[in-house]
Protein backbone atom coordinates (compact mmCIF):
# COMPACT_ATOMS: atom_id res chain seq x y z
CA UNK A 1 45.55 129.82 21.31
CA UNK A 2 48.63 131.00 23.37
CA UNK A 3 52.13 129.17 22.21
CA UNK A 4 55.23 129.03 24.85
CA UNK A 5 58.13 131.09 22.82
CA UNK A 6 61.29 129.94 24.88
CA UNK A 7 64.49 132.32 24.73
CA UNK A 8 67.77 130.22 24.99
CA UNK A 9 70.97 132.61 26.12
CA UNK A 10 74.07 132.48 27.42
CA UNK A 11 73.05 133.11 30.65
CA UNK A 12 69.76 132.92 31.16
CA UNK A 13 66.73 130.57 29.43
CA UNK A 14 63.27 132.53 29.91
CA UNK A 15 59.60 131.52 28.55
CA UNK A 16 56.12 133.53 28.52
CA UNK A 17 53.04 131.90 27.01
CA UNK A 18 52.43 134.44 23.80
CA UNK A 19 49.06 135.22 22.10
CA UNK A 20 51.17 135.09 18.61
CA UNK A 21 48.29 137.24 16.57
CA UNK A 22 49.16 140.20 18.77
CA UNK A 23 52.28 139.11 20.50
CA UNK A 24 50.38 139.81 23.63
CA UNK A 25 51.94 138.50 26.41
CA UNK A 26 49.74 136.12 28.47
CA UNK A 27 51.73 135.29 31.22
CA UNK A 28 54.14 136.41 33.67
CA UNK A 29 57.96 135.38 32.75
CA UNK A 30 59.65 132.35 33.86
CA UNK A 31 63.79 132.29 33.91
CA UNK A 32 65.93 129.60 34.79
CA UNK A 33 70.10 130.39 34.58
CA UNK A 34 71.54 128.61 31.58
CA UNK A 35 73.50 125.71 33.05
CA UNK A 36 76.80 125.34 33.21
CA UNK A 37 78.64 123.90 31.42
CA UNK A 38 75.37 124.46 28.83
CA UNK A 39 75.70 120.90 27.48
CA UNK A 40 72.72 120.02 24.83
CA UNK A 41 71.80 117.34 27.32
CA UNK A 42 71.79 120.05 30.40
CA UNK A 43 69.62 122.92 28.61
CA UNK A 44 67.05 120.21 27.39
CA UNK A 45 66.70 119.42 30.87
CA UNK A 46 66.31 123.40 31.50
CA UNK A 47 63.50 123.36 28.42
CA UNK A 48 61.74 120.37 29.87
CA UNK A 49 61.59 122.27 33.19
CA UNK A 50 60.31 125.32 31.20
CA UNK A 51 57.19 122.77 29.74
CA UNK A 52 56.33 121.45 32.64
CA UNK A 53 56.57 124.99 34.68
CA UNK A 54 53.26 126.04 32.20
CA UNK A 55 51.63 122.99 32.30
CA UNK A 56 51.57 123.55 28.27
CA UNK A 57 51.04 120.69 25.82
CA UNK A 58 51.18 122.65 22.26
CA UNK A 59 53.97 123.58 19.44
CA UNK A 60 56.87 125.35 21.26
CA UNK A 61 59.30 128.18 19.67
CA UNK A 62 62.75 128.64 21.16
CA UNK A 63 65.54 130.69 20.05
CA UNK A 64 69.02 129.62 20.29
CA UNK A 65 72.53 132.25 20.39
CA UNK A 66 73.65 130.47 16.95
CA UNK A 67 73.05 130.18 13.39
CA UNK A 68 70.11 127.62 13.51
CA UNK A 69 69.27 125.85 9.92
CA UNK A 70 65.86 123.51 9.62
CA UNK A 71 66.25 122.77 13.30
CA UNK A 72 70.19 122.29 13.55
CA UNK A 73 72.65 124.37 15.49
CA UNK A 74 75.44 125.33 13.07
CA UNK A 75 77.54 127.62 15.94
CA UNK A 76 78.39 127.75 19.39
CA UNK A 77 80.11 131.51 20.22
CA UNK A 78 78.17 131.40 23.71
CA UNK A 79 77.25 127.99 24.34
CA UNK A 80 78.98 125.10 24.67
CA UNK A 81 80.89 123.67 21.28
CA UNK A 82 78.97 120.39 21.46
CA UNK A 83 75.87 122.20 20.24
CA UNK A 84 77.30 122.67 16.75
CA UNK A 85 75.88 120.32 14.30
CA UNK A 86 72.91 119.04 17.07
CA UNK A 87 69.61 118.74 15.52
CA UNK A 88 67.95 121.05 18.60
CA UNK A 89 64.78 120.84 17.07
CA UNK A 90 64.54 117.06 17.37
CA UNK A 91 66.40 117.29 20.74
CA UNK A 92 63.67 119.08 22.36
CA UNK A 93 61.02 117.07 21.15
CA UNK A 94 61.99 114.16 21.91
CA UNK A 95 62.79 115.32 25.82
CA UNK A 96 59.11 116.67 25.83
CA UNK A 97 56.87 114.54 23.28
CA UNK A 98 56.41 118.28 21.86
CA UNK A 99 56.83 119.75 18.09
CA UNK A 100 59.22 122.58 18.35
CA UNK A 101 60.70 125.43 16.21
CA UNK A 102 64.04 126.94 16.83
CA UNK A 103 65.64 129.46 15.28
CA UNK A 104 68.54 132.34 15.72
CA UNK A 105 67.71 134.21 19.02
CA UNK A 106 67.94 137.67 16.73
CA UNK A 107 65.81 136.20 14.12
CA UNK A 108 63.09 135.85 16.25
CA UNK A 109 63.38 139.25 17.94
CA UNK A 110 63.13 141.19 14.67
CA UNK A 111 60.27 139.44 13.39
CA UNK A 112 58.74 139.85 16.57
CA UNK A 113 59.63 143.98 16.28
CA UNK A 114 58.87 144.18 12.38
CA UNK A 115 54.99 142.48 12.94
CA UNK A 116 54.26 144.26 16.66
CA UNK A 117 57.48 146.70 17.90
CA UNK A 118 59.43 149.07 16.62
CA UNK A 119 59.69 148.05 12.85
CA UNK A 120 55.68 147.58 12.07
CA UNK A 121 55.31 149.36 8.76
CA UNK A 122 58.95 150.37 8.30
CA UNK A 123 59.88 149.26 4.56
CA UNK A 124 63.32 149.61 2.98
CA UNK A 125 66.82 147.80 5.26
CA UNK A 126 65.89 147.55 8.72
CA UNK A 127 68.29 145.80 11.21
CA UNK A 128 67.78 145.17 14.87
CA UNK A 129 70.74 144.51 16.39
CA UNK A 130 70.75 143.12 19.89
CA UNK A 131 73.02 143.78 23.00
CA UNK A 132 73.05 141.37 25.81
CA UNK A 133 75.98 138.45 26.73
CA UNK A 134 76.89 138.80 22.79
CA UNK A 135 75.84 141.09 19.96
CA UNK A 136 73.18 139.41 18.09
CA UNK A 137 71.50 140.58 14.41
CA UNK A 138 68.25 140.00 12.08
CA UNK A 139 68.52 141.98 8.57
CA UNK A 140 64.80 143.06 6.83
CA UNK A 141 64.38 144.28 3.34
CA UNK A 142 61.28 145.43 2.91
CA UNK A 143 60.19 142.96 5.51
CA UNK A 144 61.84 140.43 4.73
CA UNK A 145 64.39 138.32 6.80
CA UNK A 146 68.00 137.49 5.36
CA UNK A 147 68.28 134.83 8.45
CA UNK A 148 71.11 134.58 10.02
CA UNK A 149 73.38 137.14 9.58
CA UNK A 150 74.90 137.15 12.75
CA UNK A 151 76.58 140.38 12.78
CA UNK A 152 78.17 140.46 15.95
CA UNK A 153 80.62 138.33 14.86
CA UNK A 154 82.31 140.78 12.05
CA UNK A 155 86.45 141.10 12.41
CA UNK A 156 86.12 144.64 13.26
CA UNK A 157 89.39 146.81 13.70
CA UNK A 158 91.55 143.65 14.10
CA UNK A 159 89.30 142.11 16.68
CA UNK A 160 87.88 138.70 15.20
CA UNK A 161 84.58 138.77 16.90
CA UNK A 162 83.11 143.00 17.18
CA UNK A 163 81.28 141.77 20.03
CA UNK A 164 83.85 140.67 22.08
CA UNK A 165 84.39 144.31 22.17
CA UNK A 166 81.04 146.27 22.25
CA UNK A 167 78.56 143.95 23.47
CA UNK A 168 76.68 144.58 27.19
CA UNK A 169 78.62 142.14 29.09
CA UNK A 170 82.16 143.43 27.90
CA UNK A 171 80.80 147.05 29.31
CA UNK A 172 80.35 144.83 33.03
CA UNK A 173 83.36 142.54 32.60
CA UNK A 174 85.41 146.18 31.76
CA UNK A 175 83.75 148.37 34.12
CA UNK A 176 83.30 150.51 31.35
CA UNK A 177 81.10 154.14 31.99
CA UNK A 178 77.91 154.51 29.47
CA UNK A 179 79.67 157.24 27.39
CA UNK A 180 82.41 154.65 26.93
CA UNK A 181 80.64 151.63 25.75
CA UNK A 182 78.18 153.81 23.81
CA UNK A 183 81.17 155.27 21.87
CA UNK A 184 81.93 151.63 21.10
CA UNK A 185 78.14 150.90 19.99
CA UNK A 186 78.47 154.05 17.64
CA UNK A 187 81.71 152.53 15.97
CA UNK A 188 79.94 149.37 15.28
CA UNK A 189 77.16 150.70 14.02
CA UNK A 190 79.20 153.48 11.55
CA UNK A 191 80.94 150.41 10.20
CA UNK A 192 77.13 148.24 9.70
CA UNK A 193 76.19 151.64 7.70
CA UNK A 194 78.78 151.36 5.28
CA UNK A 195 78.60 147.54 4.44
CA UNK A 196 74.28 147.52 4.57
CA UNK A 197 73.30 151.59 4.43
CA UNK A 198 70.62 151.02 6.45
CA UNK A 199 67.26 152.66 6.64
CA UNK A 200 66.66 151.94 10.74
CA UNK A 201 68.49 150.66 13.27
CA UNK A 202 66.66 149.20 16.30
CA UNK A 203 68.29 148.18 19.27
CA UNK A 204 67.34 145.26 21.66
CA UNK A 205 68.58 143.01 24.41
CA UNK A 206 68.90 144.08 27.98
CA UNK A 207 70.65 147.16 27.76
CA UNK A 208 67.39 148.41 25.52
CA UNK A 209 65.53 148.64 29.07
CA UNK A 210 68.07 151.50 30.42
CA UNK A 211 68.13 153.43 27.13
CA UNK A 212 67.26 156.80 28.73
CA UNK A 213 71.37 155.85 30.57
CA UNK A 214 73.17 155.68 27.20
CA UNK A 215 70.63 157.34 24.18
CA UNK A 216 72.36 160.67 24.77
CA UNK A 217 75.88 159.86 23.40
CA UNK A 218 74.81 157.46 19.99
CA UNK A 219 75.52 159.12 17.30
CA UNK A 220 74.11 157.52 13.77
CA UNK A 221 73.11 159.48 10.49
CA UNK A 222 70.84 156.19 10.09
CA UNK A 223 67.57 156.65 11.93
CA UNK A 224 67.59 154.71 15.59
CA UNK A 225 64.74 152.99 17.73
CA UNK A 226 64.42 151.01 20.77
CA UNK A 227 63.13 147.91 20.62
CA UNK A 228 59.47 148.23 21.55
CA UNK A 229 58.91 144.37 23.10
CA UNK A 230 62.66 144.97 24.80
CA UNK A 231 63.63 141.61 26.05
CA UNK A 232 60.81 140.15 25.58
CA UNK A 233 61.07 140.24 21.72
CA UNK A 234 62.90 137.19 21.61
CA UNK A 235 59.77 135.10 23.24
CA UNK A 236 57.23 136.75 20.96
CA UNK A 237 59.12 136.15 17.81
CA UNK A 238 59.76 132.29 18.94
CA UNK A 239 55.96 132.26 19.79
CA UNK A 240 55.05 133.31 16.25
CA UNK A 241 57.29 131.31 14.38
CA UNK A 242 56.10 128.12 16.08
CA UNK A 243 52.62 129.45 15.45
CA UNK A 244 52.95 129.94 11.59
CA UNK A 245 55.39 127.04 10.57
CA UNK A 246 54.40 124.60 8.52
């Protein structure tokens, strides 16, 4: 049966329907611009839209840019504050009589990479790190998720957020060349090898779409991927993990 993953960002909320065995995708991709200001009462209305666009009447999965626990949005960097301590989970049901399972945006795209993309069959510390409106993060050891870890938000050279500095948007809101926000990106990911020593790096979000643009100037002794499902990892992962919850 096909589930409807649902990818909540900062600026944009997409949905595919997902054949979550294969992470197939099974239909074309439906976006809607996160609202602003993105109020949990204005992006439920966005999700409910999303439902209803698919004509779908199953278990949804839907990331979210935070650190999600049993449902309940614990953060806010790129969203607006009142989603911190809002049970999203139970939100979105009860706007669409549907059971749903959210969890961190990143999350989702590296357990969509690790069963179908880039990380099938990769053992050891794998990390996908994603690049889009903020940096997001998921952490593997031997294949399995440390949720959460939201890396993007590291102090980093006396910057209290690293992605505030090296994420996508920051190389459009600075007008920054590719060589110069890639030298950023290698920085970043120089400091992630010494706390984690990882094994593989994959890299997601948008900017994993234009890699041939940047690719040339990373520089990492750690070994370094693209992100196979690109930006559709996020929807596949979502897809999965309402298709094997409990």
């Amino acid at each position: 049966m096909a589930v409807l993953g649902i990818d909540i960002g900062g600026s944009g909320i997409k949905g595919r329907l997902v054949d979550p065995t294969s992470g197939g995708l099974v239909s074309d991709r439906f976006k809607i611009l996160t609202p602003q200001p993105s109020t949990p009462d204005a992006v439920a209305g966005v999700v409910f839209k999303m439902v209803r666009h698919f004509e779908y009447g199953g278990p949804v999965g839907c990331t979210f840019p935070a650190i999600v626990k049993n449902g309940v949005t614990l953060s806010a960097a790129n969203v607006d504050p009142a989603w911190i301590g809002t049970d999203a989970a139970s939100l979105f049901r009860d706007k669409t009589s549907l059971p749903f399972t959210v969890l961190n945006d990143a999350d989702a795209a590296g357990i969509a990479e690790m069963a179908h993309g880039a990380g099938r069959g990769h053992t050891g510390v794998v990390m996908l790190l994603t690049f889009g409106t903020g940096i997001g993060s998921a952490l593997f050891v031997d294949g399995r998720l440390l949720p959460n870890t939201e890396l993007g938000h590291l102090h980093f050279a006396g910057l209290e957020s690293v992605e505030d500095w090296a994420a996508a948007s920051v190389k459009k809101t600075e007008k920054l060349s590719w060589k110069k926000w890639t030298l950023r990106v290698n920085d970043y990911l120089a400091h992630l090898d010494k706390l984690f020593s990882p094994d593989l790096f994959i890299l997601g979000g948008g900017v994993s779409r234009k890699m041939e643009q940047w690719e040339r100037w990373l520089k990492t002794p750690v070994e370094l991927v693209p992100a196979q499902l690109a930006n559709d990892a996020g929807i596949v992962g979502a897809a999965m993990a309402a298709a094997y919850s409990d």
